[in-house]
C-alpha atoms as a PDB file:
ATOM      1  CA  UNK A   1      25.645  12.332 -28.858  1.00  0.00           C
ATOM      2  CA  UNK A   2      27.603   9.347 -29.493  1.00  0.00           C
ATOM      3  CA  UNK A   3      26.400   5.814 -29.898  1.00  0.00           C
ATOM      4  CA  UNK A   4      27.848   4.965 -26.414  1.00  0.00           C
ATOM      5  CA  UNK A   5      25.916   7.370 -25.045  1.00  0.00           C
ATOM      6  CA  UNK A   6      22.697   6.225 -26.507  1.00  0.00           C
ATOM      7  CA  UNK A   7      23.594   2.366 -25.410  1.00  0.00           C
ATOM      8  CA  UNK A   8      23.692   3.940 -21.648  1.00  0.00           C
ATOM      9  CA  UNK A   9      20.858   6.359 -21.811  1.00  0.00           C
ATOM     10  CA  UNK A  10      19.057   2.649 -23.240  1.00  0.00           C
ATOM     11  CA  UNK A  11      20.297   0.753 -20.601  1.00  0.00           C
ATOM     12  CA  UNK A  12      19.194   2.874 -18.027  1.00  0.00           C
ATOM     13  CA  UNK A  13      15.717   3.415 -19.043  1.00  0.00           C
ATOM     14  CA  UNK A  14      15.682  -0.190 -19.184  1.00  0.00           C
ATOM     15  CA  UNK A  15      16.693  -0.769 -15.716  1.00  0.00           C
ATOM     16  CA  UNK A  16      14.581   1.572 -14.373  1.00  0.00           C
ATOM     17  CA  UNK A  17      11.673   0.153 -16.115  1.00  0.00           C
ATOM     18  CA  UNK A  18      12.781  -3.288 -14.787  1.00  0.00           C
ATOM     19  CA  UNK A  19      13.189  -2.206 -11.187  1.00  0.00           C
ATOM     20  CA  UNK A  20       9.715  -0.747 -11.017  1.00  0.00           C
ATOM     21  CA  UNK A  21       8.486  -3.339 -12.107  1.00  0.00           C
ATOM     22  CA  UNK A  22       9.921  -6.297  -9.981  1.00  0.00           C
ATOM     23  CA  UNK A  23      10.801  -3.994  -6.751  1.00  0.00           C
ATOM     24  CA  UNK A  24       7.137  -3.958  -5.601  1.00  0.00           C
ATOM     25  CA  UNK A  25       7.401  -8.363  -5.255  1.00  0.00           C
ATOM     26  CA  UNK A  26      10.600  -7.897  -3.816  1.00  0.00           C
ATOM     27  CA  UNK A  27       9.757  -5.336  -0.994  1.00  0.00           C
ATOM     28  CA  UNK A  28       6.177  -7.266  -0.295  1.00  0.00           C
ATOM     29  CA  UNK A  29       6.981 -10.306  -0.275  1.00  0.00           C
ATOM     30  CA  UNK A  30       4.137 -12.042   1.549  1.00  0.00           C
ATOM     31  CA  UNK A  31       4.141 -11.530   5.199  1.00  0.00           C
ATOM     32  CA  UNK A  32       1.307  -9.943   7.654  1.00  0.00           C
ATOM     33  CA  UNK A  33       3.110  -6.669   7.759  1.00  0.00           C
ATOM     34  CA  UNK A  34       3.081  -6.096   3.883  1.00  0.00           C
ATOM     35  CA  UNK A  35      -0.748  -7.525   3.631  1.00  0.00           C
ATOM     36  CA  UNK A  36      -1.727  -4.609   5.991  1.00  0.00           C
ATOM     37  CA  UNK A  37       0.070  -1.863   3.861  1.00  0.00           C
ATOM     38  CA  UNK A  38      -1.928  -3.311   1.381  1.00  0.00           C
ATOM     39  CA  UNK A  39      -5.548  -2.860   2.685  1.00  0.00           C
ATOM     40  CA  UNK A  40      -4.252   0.856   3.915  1.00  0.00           C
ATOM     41  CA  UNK A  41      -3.053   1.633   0.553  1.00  0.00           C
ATOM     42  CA  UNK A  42      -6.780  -0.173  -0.955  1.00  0.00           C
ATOM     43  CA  UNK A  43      -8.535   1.948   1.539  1.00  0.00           C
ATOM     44  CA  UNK A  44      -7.205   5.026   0.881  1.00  0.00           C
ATOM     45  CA  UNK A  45      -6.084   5.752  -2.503  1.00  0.00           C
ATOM     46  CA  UNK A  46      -9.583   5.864  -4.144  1.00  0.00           C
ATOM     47  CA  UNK A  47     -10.076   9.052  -2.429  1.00  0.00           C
ATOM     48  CA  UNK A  48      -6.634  10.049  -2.820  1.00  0.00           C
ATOM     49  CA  UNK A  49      -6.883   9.570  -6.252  1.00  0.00           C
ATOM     50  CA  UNK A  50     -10.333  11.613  -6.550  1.00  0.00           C
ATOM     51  CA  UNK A  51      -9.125  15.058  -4.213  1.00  0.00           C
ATOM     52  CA  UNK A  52      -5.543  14.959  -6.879  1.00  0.00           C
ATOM     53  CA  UNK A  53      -8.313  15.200  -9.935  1.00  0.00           C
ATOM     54  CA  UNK A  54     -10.241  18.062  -8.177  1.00  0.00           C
ATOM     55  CA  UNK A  55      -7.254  19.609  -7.467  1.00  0.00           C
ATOM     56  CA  UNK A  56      -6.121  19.685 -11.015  1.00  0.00           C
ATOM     57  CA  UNK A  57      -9.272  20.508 -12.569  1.00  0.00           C
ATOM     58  CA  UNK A  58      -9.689  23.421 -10.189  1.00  0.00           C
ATOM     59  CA  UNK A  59      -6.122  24.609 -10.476  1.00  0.00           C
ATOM     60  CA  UNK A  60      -6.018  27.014 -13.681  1.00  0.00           C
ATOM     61  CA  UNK A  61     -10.131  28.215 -12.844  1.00  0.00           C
ATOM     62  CA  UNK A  62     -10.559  32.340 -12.521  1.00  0.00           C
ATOM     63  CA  UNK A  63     -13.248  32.143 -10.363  1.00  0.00           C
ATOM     64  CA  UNK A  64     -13.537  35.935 -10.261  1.00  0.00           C
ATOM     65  CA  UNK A  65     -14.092  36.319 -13.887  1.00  0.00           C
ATOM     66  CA  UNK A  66     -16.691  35.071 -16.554  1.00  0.00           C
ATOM     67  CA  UNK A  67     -18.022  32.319 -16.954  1.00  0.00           C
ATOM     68  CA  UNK A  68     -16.738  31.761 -13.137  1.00  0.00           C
ATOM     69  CA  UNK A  69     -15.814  28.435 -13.334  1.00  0.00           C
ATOM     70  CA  UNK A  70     -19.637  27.154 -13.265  1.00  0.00           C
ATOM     71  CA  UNK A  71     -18.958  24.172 -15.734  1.00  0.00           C
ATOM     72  CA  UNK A  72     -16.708  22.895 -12.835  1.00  0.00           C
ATOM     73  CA  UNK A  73     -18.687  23.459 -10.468  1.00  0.00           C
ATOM     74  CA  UNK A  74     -21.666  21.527 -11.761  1.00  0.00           C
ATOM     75  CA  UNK A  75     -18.843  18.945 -12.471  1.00  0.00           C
ATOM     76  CA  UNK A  76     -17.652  18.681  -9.262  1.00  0.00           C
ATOM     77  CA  UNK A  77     -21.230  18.904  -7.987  1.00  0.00           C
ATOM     78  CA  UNK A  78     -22.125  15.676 -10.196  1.00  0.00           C
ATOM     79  CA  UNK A  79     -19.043  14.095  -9.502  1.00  0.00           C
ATOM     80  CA  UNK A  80     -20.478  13.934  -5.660  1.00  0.00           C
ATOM     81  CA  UNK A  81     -23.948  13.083  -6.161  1.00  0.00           C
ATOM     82  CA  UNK A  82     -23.063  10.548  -7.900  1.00  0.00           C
ATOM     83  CA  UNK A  83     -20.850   8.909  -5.630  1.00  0.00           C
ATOM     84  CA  UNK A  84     -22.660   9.575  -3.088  1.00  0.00           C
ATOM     85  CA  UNK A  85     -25.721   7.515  -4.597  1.00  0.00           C
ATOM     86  CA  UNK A  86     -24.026   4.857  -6.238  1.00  0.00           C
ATOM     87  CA  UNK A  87     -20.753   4.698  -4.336  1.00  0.00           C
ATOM     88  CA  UNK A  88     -18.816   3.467  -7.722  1.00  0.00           C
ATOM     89  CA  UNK A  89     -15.821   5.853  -8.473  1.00  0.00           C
ATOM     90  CA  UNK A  90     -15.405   4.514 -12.629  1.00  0.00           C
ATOM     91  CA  UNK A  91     -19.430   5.614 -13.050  1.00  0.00           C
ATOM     92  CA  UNK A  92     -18.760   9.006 -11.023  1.00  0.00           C
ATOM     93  CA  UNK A  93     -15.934  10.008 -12.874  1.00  0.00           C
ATOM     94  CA  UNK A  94     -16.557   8.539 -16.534  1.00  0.00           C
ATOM     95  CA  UNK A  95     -20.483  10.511 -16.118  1.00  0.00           C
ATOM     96  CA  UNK A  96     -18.946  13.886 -15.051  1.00  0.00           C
ATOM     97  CA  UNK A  97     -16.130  13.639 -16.956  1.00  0.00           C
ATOM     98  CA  UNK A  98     -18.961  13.207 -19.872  1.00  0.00           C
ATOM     99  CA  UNK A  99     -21.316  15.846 -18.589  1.00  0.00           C
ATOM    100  CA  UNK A 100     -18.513  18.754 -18.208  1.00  0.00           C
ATOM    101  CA  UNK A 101     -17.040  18.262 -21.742  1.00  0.00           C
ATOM    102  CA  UNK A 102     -20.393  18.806 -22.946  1.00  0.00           C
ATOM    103  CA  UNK A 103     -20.593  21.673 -20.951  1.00  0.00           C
ATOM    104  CA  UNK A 104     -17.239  22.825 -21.916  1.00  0.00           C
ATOM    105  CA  UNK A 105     -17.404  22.317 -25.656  1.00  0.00           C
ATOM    106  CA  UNK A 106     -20.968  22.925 -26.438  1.00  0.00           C
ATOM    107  CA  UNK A 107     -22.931  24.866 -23.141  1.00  0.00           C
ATOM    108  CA  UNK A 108     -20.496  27.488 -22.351  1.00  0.00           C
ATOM    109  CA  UNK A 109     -19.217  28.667 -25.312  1.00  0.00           C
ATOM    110  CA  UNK A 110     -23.065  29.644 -26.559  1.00  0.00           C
ATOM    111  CA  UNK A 111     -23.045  31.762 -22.540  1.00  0.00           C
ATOM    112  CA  UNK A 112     -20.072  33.698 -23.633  1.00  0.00           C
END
């Protein structure tokens, strides 16, 4: 690879990095319309965010063999409660996250 090549691959990464950074201010520039995107985009990507996590802890699971995913499941199962009684996403997450790497390195192992 020769040096010019390096001074474009460079540049590039650098414009991309400066695009994504200033396109959002350009596109929304303050108006009613973009203000309303906004408060969807507020609304909705908390639990958006949440059903991608699930997804990707439950991806790689064997449910159908031992230990049958149960650490995830009492995960998943904490993960709820606790939203559902405090109804803040850092404590439900940061808590289970906790609880099922316990389980992972230290409960299941001793099981199987």
């Amino acid at each position: 690879m020769s040096s010019f090549d390096i001074v474009i691959i460079i540049l590039t990464a650098s414009l991309a990095t400066i695009l994504t950074r200033f396109l959002p201010f350009i596109i929304f520039k303050k108006s009613k319309e973009s203000s309303k995107q906004f408060l969807l985009f507020e609304k909705v990507m908390p639990l958006m965010i949440m059903i991608i996590l699930v997804f990707y802890t439950l991806k790689d699971i064997k449910f159908i063999e031992f230990p049958f995913g149960i650490a995830e499941i009492i995960a998943v199962l904490l993960t709820i409660i606790l939203h559902l009684k405090y109804k803040n996403i850092f404590l439900s997450i940061f808590l289970s996250t906790f609880f099922y790497m316990i389980l992972v390195q230290f409960i299941v192992p001793k099981i199987v």
